[in-house]
N, C-alpha and C. Protein backbone atom coordinates (compact mmCIF):
# COMPACT_ATOMS: atom_id res chain seq x y z
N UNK A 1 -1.47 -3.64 -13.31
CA UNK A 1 -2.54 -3.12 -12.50
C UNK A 1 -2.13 -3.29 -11.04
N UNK A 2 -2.00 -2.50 -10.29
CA UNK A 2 -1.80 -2.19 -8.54
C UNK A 2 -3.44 -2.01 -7.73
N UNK A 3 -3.32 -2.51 -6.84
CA UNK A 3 -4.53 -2.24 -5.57
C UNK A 3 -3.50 -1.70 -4.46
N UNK A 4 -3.60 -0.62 -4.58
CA UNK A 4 -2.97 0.52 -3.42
C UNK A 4 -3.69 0.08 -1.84
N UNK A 5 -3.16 -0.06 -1.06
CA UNK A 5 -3.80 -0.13 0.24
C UNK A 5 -3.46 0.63 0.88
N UNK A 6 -4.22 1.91 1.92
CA UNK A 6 -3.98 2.79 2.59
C UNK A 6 -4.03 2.30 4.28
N UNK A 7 -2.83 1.78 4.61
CA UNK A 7 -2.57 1.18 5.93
C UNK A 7 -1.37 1.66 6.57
N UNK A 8 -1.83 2.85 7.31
CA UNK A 8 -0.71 3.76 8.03
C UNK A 8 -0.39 2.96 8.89
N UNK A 9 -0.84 1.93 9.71
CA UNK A 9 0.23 1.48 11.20
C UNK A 9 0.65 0.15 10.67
N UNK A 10 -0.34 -0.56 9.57
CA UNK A 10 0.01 -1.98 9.17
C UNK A 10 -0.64 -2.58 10.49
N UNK A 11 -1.64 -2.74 9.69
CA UNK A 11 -2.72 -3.76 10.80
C UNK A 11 -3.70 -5.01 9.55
N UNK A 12 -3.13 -4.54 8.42
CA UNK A 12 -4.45 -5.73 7.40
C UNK A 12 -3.32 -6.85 7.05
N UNK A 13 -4.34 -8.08 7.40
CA UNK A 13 -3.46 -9.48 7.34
C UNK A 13 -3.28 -9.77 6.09
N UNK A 14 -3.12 -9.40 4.82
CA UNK A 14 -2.96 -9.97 4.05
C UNK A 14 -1.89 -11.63 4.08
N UNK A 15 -2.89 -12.42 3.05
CA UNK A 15 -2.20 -13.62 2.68
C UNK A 15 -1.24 -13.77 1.12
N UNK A 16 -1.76 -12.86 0.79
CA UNK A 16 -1.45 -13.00 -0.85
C UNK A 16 -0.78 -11.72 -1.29
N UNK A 17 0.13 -11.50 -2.39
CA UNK A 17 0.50 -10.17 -2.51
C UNK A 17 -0.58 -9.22 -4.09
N UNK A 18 -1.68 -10.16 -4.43
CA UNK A 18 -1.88 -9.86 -5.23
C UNK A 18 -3.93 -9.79 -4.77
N UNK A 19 -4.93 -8.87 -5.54
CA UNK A 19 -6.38 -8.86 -5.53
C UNK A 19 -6.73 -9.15 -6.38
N UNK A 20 -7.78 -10.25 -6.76
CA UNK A 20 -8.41 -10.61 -8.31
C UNK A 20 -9.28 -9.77 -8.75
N UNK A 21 -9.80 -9.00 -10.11
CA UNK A 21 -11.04 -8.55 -10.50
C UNK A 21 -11.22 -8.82 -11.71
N UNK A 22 -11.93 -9.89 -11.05
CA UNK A 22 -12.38 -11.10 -12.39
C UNK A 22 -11.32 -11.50 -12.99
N UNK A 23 -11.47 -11.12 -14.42
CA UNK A 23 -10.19 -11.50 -14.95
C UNK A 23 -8.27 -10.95 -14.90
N UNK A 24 -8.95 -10.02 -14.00
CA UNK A 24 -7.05 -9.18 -13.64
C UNK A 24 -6.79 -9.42 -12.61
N UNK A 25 -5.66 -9.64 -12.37
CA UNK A 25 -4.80 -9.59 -11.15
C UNK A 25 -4.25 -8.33 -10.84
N UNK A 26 -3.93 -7.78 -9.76
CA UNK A 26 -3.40 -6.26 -9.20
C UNK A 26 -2.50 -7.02 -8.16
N UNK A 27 -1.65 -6.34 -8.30
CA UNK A 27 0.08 -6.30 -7.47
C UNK A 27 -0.88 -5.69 -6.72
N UNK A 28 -0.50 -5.96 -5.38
CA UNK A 28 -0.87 -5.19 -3.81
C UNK A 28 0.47 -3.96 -3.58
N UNK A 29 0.41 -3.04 -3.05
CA UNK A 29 1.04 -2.23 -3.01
C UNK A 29 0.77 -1.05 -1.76
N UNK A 30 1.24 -1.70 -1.14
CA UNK A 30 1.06 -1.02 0.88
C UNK A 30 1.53 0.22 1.27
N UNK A 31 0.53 1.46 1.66
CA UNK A 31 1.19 2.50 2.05
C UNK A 31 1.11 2.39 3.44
N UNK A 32 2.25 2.81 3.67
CA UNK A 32 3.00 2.83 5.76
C UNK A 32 3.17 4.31 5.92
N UNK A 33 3.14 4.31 7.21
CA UNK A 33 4.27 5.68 8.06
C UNK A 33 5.21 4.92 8.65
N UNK A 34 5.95 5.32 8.95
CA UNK A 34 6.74 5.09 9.87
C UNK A 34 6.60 4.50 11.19
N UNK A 35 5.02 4.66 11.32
CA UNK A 35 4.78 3.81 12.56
C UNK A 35 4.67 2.61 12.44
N UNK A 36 4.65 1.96 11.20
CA UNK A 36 4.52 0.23 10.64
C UNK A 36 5.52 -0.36 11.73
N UNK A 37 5.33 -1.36 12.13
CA UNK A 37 6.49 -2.35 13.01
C UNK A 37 7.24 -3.15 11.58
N UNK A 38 8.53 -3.47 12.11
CA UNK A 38 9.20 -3.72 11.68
C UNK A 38 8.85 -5.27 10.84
N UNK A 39 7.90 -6.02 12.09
CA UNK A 39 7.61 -7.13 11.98
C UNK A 39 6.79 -7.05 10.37
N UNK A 40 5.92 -6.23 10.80
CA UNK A 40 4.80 -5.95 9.21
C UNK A 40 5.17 -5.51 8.30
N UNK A 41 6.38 -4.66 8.68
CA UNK A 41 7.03 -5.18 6.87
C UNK A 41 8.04 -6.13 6.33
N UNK A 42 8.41 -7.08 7.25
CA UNK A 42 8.69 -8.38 7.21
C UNK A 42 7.69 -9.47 6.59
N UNK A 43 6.53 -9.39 7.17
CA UNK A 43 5.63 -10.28 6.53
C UNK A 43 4.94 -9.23 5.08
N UNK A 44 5.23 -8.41 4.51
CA UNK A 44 4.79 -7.95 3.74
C UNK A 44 6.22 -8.32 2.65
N UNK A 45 7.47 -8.27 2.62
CA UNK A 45 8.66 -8.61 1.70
C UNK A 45 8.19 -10.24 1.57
N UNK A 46 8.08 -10.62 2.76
CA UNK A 46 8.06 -12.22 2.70
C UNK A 46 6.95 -12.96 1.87
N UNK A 47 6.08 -11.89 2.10
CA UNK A 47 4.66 -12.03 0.82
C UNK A 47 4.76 -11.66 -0.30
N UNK A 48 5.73 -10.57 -0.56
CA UNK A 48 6.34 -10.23 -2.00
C UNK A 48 5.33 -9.06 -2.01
N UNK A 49 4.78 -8.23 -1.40
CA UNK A 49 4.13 -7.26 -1.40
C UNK A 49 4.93 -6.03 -1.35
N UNK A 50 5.04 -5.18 -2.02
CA UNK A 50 5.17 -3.51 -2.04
C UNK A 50 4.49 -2.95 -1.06
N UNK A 51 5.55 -2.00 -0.69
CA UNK A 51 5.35 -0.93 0.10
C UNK A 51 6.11 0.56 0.30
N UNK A 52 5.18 1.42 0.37
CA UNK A 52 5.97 2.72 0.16
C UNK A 52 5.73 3.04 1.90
N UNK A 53 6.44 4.19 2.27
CA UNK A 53 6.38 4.72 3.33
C UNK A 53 6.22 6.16 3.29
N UNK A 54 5.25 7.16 3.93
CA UNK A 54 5.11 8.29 3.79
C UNK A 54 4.55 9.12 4.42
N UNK A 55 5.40 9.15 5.22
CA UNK A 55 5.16 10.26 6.59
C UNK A 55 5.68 10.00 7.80
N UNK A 56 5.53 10.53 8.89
CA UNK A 56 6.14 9.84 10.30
C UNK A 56 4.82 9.09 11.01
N UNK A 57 4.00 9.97 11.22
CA UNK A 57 2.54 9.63 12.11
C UNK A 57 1.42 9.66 11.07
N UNK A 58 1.40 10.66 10.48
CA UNK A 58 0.55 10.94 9.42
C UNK A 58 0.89 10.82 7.97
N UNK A 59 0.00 10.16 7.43
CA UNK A 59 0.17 10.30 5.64
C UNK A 59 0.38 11.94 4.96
N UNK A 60 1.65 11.95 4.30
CA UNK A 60 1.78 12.99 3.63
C UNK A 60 1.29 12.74 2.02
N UNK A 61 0.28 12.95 1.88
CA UNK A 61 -0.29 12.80 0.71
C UNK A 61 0.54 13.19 -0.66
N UNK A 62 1.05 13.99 -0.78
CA UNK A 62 1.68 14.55 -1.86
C UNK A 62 2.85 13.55 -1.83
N UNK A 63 3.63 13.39 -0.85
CA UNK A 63 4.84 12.12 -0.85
C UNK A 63 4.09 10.95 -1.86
N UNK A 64 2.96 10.04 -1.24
CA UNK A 64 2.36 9.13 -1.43
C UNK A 64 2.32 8.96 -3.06
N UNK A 65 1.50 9.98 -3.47
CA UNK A 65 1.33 10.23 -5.22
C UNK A 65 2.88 9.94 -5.98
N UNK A 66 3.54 11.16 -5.79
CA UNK A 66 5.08 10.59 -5.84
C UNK A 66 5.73 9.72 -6.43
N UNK A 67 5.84 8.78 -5.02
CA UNK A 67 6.39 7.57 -4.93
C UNK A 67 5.83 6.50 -5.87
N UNK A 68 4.25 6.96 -5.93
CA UNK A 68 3.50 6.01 -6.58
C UNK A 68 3.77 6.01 -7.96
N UNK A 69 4.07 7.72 -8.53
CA UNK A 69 4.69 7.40 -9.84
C UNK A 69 5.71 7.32 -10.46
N UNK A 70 6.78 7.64 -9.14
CA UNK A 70 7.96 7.41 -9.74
C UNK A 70 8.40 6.10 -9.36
N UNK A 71 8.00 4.94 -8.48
CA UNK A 71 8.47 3.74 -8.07
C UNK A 71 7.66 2.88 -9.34
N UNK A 72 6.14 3.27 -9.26
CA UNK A 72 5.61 2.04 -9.80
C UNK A 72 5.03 2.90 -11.12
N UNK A 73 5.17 4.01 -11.58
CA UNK A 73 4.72 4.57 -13.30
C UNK A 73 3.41 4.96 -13.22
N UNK A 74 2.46 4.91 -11.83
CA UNK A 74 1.48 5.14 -11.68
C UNK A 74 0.91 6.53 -12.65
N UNK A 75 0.44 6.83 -13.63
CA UNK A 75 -0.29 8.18 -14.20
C UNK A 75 -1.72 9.00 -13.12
N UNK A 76 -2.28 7.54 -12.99
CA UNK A 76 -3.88 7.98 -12.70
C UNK A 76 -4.10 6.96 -11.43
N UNK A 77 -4.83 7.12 -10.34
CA UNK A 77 -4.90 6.59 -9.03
C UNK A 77 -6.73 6.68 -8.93
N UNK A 78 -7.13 5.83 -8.59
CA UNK A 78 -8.53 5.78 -8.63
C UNK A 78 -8.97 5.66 -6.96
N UNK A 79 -9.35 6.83 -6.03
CA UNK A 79 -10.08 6.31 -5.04
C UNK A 79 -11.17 5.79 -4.48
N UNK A 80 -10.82 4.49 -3.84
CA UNK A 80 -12.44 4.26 -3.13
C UNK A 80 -12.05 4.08 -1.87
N UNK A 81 -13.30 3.92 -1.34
CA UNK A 81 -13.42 4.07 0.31
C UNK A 81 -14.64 3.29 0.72
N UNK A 82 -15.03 3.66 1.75
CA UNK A 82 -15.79 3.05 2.52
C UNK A 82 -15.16 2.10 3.81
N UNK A 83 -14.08 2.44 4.09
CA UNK A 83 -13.41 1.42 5.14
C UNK A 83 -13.08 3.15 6.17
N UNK A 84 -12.27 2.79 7.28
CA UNK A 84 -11.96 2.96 8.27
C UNK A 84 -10.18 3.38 8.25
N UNK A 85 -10.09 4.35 8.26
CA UNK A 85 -8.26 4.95 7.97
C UNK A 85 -7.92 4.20 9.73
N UNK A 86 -6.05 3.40 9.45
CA UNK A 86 -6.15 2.94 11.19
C UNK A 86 -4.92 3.71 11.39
């Protein structure tokens, strides 16, 4: 199980590379552009967190899907929201 995070510049502090729900654990799994600093995906390897990259400025959505199923076997992607794209 993966918790996809949609973080184009890399601004969320994660501590952990993993989200609990209830009884499952989800691998964290970070989407970037290219605008990520170098630093944030340093502390994201160093956390053992995944990350794809996909786009320069903007998310190329179709890349994103992709990657998601050919890196991690992803079939089906479930969105939620309610947060703030940065």
């Amino acid at each position: 199980m993966y918790y996809v995070s949609i973080d184009r510049s890399g601004w969320l502090g994660w501590q952990e590379n993993f989200v609990d729900y209830g009884t499952r654990r989800a691998h964290v799994v970070s989407v970037l552009t290219e605008g990520a600093g170098n630093a944030y995906k340093y502390l994201l390897r160093r956390l053992g967190i995944s990350y794809v990259i996909a786009g320069q400025d903007s998310l190329d959505n179709t890349l994103v899907l992709h990657k998601l199923a050919t890196l991690f076997g992803m079939e089906r992607v479930m969105i939620g929201g309610g947060g703030v794209l940065n």
